[in-house]
Protein backbone atom coordinates (compact mmCIF):
# COMPACT_ATOMS: atom_id res chain seq x y z
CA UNK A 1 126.64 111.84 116.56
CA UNK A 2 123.22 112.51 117.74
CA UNK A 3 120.36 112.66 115.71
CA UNK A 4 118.41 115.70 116.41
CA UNK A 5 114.82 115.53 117.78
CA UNK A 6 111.85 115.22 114.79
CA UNK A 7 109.82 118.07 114.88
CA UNK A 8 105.81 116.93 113.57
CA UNK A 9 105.44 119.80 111.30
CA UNK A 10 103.04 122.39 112.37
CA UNK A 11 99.96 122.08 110.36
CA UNK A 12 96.52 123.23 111.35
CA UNK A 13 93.67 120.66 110.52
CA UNK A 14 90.20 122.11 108.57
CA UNK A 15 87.91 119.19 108.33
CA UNK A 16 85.40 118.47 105.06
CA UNK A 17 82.04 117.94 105.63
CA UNK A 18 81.04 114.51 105.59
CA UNK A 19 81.13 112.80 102.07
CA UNK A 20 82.92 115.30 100.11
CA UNK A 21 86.70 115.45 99.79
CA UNK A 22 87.94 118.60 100.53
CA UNK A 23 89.46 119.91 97.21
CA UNK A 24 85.98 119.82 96.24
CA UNK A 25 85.24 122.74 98.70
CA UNK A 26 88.48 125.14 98.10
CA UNK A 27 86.40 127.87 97.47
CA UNK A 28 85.55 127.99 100.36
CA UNK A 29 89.13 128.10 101.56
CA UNK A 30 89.99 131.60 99.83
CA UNK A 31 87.57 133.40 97.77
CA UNK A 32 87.94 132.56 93.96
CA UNK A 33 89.08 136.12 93.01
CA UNK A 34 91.70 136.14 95.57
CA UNK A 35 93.25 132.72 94.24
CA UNK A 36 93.00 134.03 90.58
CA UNK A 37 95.01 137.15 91.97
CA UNK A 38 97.30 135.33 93.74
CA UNK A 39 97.92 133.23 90.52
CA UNK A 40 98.18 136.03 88.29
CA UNK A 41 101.07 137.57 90.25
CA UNK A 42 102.78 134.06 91.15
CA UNK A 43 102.82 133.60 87.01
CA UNK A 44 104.11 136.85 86.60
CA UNK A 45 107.09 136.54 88.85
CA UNK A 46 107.84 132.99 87.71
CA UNK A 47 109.01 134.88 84.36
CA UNK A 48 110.30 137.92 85.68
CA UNK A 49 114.02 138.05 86.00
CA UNK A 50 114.69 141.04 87.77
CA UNK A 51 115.21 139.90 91.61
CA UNK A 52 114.61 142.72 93.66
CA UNK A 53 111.77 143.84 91.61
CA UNK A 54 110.39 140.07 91.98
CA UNK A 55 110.70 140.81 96.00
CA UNK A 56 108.86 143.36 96.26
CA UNK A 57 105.84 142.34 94.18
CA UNK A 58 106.09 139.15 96.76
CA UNK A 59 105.86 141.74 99.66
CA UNK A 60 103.54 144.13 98.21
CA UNK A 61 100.89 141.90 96.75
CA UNK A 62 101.18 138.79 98.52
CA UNK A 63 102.04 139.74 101.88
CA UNK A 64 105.39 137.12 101.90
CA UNK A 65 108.08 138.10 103.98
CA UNK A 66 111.33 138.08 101.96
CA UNK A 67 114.47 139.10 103.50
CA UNK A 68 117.28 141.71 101.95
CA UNK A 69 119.27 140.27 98.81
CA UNK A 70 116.51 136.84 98.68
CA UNK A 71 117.13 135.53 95.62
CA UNK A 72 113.97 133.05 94.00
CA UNK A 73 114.62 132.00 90.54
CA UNK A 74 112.57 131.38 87.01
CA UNK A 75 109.64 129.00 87.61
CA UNK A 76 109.56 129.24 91.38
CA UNK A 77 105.78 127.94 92.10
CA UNK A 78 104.39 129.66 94.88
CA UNK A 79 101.90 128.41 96.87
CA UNK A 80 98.53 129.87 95.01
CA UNK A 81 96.08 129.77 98.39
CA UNK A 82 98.66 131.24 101.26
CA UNK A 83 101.67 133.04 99.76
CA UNK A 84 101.31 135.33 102.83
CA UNK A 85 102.03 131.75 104.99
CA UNK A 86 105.45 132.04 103.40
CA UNK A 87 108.86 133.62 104.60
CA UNK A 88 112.00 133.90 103.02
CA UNK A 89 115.36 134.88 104.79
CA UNK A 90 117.92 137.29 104.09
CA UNK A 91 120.52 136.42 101.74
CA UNK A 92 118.40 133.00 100.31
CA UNK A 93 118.48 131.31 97.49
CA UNK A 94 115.70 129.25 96.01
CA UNK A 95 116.64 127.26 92.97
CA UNK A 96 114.81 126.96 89.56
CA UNK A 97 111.21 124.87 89.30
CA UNK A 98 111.16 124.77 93.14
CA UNK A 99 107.37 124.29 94.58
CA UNK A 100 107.21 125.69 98.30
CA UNK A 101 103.52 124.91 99.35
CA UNK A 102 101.26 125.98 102.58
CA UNK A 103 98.16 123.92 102.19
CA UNK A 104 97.47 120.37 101.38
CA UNK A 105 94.49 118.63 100.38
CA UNK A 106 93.46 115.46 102.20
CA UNK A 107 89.83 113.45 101.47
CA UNK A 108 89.18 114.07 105.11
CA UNK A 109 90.17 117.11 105.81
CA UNK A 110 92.58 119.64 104.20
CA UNK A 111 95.69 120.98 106.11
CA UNK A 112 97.49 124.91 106.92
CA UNK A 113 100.65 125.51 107.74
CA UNK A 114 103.53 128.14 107.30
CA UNK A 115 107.03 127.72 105.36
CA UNK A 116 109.85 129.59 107.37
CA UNK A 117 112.98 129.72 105.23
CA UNK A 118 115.96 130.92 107.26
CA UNK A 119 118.71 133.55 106.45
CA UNK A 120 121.64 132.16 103.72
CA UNK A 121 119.63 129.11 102.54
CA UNK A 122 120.34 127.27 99.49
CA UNK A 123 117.67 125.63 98.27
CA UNK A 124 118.46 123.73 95.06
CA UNK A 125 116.57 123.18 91.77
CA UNK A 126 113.13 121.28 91.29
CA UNK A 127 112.46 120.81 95.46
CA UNK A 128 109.34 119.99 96.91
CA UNK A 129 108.69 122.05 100.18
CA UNK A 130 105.37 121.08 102.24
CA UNK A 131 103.48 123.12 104.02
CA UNK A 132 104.29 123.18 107.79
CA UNK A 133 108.12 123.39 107.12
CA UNK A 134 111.12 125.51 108.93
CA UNK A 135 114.41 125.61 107.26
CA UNK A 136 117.29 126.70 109.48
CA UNK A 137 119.70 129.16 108.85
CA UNK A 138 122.61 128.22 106.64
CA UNK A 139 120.84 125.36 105.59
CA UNK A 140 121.47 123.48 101.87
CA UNK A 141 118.50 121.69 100.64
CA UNK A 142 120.24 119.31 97.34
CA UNK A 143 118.47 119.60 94.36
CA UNK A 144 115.27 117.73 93.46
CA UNK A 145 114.33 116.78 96.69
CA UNK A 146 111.63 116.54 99.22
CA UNK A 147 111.35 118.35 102.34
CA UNK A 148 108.70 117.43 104.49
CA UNK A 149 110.04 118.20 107.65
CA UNK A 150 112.44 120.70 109.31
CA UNK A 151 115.76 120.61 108.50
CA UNK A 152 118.00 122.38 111.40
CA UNK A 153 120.50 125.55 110.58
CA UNK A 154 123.64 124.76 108.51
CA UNK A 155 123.28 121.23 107.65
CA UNK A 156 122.90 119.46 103.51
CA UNK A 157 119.65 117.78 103.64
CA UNK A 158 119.54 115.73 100.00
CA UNK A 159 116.62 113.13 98.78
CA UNK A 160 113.48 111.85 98.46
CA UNK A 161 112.13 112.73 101.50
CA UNK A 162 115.14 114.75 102.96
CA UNK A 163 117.07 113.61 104.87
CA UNK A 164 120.40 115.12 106.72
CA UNK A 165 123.31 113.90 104.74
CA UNK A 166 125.95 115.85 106.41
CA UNK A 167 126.61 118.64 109.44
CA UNK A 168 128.83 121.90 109.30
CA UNK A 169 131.42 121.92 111.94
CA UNK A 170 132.37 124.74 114.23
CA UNK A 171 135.08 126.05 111.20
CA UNK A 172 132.03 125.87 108.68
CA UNK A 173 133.16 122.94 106.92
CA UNK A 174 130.51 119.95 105.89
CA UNK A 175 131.33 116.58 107.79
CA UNK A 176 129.29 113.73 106.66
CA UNK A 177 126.31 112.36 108.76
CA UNK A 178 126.87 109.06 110.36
């Protein structure tokens, strides 16, 4: 079986001014208010157990797109800087503790990207998702891993980082990866 082509993830590059490190400067990144609003909400829903309520305060006051009948459970960490950089298909599921971020800090420089998350996704308790990330349609991220690159539509993607660990065939069956 092939392997399918690795996509770089799609990341735009800020650079810090010369000796500092740029967490130093993420004020500068959002305003201060806007970060304390965006964590204030993100804390709220985190608790909040009523799904389609949860969706809309994601829509409403942090400008995510989240598709019909998205479901993102208790302790979901959104990313505080860019939830707006984040989009969730129709019909998704994102598992319990699960940190899905847009922005990383670097001593250079720090990073941007957005998190596409396709229609019927599973995405499994405690995952990691970097900034810079599409997950295909279909897809089933294991729990407790690490995605920090694409994963294509309807394949298992399991570990630390993820890789593909097995492919759905034409009847929608899993075969395993070889």
């Amino acid at each position: 079986m092939d392997k399918p082509a690795e996509v770089p993830r799609r990341l735009e590059s800020h650079p810090a001014p010369p000796g500092r490190n740029s967490m130093q400067l993420w004020w500068r990144l959002v305003p201060p208010w806007r970060v304390v609003y965006h964590f204030i909400v993100i804390t709220f829903c985190r608790f909040l157990p009523f799904l389609e309520l949860k969706n809309c305060l994601y829509r409403r006051l942090l400008g995510m797109r989240v598709g019909r009948h998205a479901s993102v459970g208790l302790m979901v960490m959104l990313d505080v800087f860019f939830p707006q950089f984040i989009s969730i298909g129709e019909n998704s599921i994102i598992g319990y503790n699960t940190t899905i971020l847009c922005h990383e800090f670097l001593v250079p420089e720090y990073r941007t990207g957005r998190v596409e998350i396709g229609a019927g996704v599973l995405i499994g308790a405690n995952c990691t998702i970097l900034a810079g990330v599409r997950i295909g349609d279909g897809a089933t991220v294991a729990a407790g891993s690490l995605v920090n690159r694409d994963v294509p539509p309807g394949v298992l993607a399991a570990g630390v980082p993820a890789r593909i660990r097995s492919q759905r065939s034409e009847a929608g069956s899993r075969r395993k990866q070889d």
